[in-house]
N, C-alpha and C. Protein backbone atom coordinates (compact mmCIF):
# COMPACT_ATOMS: atom_id res chain seq x y z
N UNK A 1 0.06 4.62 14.83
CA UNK A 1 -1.31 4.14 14.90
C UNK A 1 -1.71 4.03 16.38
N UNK A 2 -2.95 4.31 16.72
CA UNK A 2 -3.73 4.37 17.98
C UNK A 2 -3.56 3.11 18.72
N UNK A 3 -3.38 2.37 19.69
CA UNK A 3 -3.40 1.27 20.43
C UNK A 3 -4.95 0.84 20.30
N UNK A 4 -5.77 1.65 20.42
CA UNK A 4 -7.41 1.06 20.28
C UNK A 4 -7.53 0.68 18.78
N UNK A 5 -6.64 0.87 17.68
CA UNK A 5 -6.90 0.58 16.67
C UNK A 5 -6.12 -0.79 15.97
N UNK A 6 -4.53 -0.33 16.63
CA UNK A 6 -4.56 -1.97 17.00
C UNK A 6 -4.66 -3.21 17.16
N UNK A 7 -5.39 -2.78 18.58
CA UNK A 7 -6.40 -3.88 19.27
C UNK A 7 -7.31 -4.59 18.39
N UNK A 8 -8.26 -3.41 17.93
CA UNK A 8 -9.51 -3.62 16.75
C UNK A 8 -9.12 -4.40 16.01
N UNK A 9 -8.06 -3.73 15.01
CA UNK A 9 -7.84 -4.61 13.81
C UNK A 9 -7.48 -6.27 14.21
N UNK A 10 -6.58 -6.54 14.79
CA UNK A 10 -6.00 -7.89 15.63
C UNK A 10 -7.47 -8.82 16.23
N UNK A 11 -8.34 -8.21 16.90
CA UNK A 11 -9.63 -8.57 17.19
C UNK A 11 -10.76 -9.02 16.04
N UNK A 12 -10.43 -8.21 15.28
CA UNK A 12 -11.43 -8.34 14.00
C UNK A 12 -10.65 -9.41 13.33
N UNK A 13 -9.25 -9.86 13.31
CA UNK A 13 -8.73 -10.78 11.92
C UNK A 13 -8.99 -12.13 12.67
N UNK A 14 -8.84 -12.05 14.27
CA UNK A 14 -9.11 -13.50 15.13
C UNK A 14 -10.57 -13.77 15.06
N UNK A 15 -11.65 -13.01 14.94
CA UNK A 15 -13.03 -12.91 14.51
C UNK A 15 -13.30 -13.81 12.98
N UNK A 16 -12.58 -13.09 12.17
CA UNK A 16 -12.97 -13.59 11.13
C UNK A 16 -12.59 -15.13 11.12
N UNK A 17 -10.84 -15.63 11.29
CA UNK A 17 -10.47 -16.88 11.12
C UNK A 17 -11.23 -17.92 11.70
N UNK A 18 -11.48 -17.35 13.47
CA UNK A 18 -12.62 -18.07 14.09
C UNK A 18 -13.67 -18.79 13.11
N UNK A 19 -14.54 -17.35 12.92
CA UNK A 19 -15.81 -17.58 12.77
C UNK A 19 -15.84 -17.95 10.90
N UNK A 20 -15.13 -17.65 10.27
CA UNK A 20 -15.14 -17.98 8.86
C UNK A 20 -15.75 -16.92 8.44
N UNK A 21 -15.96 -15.99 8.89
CA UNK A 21 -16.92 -14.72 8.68
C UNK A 21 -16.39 -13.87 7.48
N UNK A 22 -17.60 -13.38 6.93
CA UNK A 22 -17.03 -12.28 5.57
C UNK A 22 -16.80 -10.83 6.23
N UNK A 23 -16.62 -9.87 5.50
CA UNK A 23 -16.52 -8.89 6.02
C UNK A 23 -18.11 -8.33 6.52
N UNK A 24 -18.63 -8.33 5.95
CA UNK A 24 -19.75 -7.89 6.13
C UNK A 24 -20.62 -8.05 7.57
N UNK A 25 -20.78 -9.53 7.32
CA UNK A 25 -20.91 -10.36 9.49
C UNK A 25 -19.96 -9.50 10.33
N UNK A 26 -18.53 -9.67 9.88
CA UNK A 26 -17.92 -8.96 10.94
C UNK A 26 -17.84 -7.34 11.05
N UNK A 27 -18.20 -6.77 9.97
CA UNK A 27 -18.32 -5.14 10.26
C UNK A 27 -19.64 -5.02 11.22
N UNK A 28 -20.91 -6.09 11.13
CA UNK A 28 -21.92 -6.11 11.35
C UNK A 28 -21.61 -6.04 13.25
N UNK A 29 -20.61 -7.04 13.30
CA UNK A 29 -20.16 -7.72 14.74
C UNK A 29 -19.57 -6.51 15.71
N UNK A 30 -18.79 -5.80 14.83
CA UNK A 30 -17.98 -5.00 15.40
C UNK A 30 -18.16 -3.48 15.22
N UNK A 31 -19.74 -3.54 14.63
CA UNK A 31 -20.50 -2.16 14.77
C UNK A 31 -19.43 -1.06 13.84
N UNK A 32 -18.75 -1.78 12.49
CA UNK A 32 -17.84 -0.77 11.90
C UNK A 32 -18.07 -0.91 10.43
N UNK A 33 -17.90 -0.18 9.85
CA UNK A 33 -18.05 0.03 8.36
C UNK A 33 -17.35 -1.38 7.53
N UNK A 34 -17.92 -1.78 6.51
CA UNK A 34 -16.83 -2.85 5.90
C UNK A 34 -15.47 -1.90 5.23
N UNK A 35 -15.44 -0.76 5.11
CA UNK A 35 -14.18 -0.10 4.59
C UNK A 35 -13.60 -0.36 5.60
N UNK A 36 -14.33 -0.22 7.50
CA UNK A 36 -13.36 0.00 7.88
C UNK A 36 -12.58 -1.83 8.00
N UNK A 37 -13.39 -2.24 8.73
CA UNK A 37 -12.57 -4.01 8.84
C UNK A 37 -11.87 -4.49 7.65
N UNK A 38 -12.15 -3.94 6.36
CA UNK A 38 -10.89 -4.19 4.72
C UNK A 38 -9.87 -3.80 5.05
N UNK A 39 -9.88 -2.13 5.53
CA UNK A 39 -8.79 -1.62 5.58
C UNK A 39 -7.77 -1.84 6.69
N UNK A 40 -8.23 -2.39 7.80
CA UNK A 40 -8.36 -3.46 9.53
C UNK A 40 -7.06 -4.58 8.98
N UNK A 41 -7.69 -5.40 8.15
CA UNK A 41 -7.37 -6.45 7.80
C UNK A 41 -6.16 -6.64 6.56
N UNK A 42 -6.44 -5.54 5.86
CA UNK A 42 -5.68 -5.99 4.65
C UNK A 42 -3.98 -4.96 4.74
N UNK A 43 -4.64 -3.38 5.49
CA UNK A 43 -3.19 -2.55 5.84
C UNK A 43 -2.93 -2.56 7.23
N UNK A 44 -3.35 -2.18 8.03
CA UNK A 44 -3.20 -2.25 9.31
C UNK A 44 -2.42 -2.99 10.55
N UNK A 45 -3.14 -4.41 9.68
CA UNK A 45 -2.40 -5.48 10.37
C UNK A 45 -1.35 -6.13 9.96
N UNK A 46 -1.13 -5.34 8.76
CA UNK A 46 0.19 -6.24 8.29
C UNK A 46 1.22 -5.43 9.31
N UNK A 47 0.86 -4.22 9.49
CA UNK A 47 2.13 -3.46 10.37
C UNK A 47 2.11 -4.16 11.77
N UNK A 48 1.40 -4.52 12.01
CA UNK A 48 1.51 -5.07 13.88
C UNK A 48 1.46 -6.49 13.48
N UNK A 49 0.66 -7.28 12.68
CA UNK A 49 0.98 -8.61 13.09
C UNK A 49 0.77 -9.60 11.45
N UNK A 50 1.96 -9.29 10.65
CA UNK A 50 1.67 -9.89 9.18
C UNK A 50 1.16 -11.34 9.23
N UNK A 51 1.58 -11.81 10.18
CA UNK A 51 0.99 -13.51 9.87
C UNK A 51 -1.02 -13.73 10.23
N UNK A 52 -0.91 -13.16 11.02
CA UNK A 52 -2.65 -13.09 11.59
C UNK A 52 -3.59 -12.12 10.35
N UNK A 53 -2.11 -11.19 9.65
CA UNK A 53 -2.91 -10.38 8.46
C UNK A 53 -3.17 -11.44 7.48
N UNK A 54 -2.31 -12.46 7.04
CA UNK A 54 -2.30 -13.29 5.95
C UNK A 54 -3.35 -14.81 6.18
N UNK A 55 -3.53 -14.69 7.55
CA UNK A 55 -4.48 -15.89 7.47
C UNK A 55 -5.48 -15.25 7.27
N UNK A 56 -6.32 -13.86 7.60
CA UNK A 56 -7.79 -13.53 7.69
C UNK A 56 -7.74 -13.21 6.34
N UNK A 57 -6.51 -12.45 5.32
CA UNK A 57 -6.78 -12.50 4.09
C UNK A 57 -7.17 -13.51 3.06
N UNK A 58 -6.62 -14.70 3.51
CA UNK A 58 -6.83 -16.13 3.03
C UNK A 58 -8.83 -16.57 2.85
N UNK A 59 -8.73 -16.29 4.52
CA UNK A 59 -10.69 -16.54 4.19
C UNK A 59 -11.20 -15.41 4.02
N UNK A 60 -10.47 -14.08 3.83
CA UNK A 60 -11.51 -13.18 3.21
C UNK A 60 -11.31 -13.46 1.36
N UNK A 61 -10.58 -14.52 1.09
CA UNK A 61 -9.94 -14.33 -0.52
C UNK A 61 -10.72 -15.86 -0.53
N UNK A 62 -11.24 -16.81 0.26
CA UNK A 62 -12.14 -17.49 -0.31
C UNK A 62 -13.26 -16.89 0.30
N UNK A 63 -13.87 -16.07 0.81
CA UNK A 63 -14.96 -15.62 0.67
C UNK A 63 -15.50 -14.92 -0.73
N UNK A 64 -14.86 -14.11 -1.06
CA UNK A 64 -14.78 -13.50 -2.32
C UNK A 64 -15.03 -14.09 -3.06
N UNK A 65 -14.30 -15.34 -3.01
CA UNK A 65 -14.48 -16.70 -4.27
C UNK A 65 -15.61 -17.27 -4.43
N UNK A 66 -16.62 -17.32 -3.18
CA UNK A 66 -17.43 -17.96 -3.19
C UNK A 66 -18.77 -17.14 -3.09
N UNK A 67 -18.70 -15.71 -3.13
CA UNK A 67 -19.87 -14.71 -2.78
C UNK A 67 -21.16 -15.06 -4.05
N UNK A 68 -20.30 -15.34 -5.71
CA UNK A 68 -21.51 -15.10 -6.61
C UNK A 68 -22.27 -16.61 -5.75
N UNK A 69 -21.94 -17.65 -5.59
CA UNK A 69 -22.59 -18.95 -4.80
C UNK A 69 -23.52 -18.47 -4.14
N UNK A 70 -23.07 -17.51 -2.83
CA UNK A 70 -24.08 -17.24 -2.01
C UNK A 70 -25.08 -16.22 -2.35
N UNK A 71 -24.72 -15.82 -3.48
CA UNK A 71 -25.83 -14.84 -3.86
C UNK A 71 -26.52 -15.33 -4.63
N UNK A 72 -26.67 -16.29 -5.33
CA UNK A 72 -27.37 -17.33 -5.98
C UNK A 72 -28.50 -17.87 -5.30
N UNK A 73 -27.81 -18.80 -4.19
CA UNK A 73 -28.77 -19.39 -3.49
C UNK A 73 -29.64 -18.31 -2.43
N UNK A 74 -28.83 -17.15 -2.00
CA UNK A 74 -29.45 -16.19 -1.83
C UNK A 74 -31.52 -15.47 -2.60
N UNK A 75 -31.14 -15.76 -3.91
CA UNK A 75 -32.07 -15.40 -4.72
C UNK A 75 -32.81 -16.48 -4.56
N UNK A 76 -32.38 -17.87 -4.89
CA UNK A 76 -33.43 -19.02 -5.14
C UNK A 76 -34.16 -19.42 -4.07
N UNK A 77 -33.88 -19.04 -2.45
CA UNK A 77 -34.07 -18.63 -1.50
C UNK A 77 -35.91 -17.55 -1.55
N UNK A 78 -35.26 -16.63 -1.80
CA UNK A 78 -36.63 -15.84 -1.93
C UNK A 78 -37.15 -15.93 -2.85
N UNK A 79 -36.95 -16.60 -3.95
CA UNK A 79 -38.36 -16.80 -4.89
C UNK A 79 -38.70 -18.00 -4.12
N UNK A 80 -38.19 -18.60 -3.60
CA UNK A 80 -38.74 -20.23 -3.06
C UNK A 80 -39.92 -19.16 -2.35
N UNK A 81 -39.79 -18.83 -1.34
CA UNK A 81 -40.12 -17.95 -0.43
C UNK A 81 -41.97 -17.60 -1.06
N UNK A 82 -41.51 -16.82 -2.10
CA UNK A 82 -42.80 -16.06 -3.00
C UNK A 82 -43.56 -16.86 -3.75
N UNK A 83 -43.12 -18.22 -4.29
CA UNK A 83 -43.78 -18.54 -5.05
C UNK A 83 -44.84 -20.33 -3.73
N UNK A 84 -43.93 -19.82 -2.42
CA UNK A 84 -45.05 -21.43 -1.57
C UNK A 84 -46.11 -20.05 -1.11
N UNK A 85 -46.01 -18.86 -1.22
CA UNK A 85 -46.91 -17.48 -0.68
C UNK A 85 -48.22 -17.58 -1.89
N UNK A 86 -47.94 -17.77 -2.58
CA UNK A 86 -48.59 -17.62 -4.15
C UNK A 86 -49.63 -19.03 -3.74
């Protein structure tokens, strides 16, 4: 594996734990596909650094847990939105 890729992946899993971030914020952050920061996070880094792989898997595995939540309030959000427009 590439040293710039590496780097990336290791950068992206200290990103996420930091920031509590889903994949999505952080593909957003790091200008990369969410395939690519999944695949960053979940194969990559187990080869260079399994413990930093298993904590960002941890809050990407309660993110997951908690996505239908945010897509909920997500929605109730924009009808709030449409219906003070109305």
């Amino acid at each position: 594996m590439k040293d710039y890729i590496e780097e990336r992946a290791i950068n992206i899993a200290v990103y996420i734990i930091d920031n509590n971030a889903t994949v999505r914020q952080t593909a957003k952050a790091f200008g990369v596909s969410k395939s690519t920061v999944h695949k960053d996070v979940t194969s990559r880094l187990m080869q260079v650094n399994p413990t930093l792989a298993k904590q960002a898997r941890t809050v990407l595995d309660v993110n997951k847990s908690e996505r239908h939540i945010r897509g909920g309030l997500a929605t109730r959000e924009k009808y709030a939105h449409q219906h003070a427009e109305a």
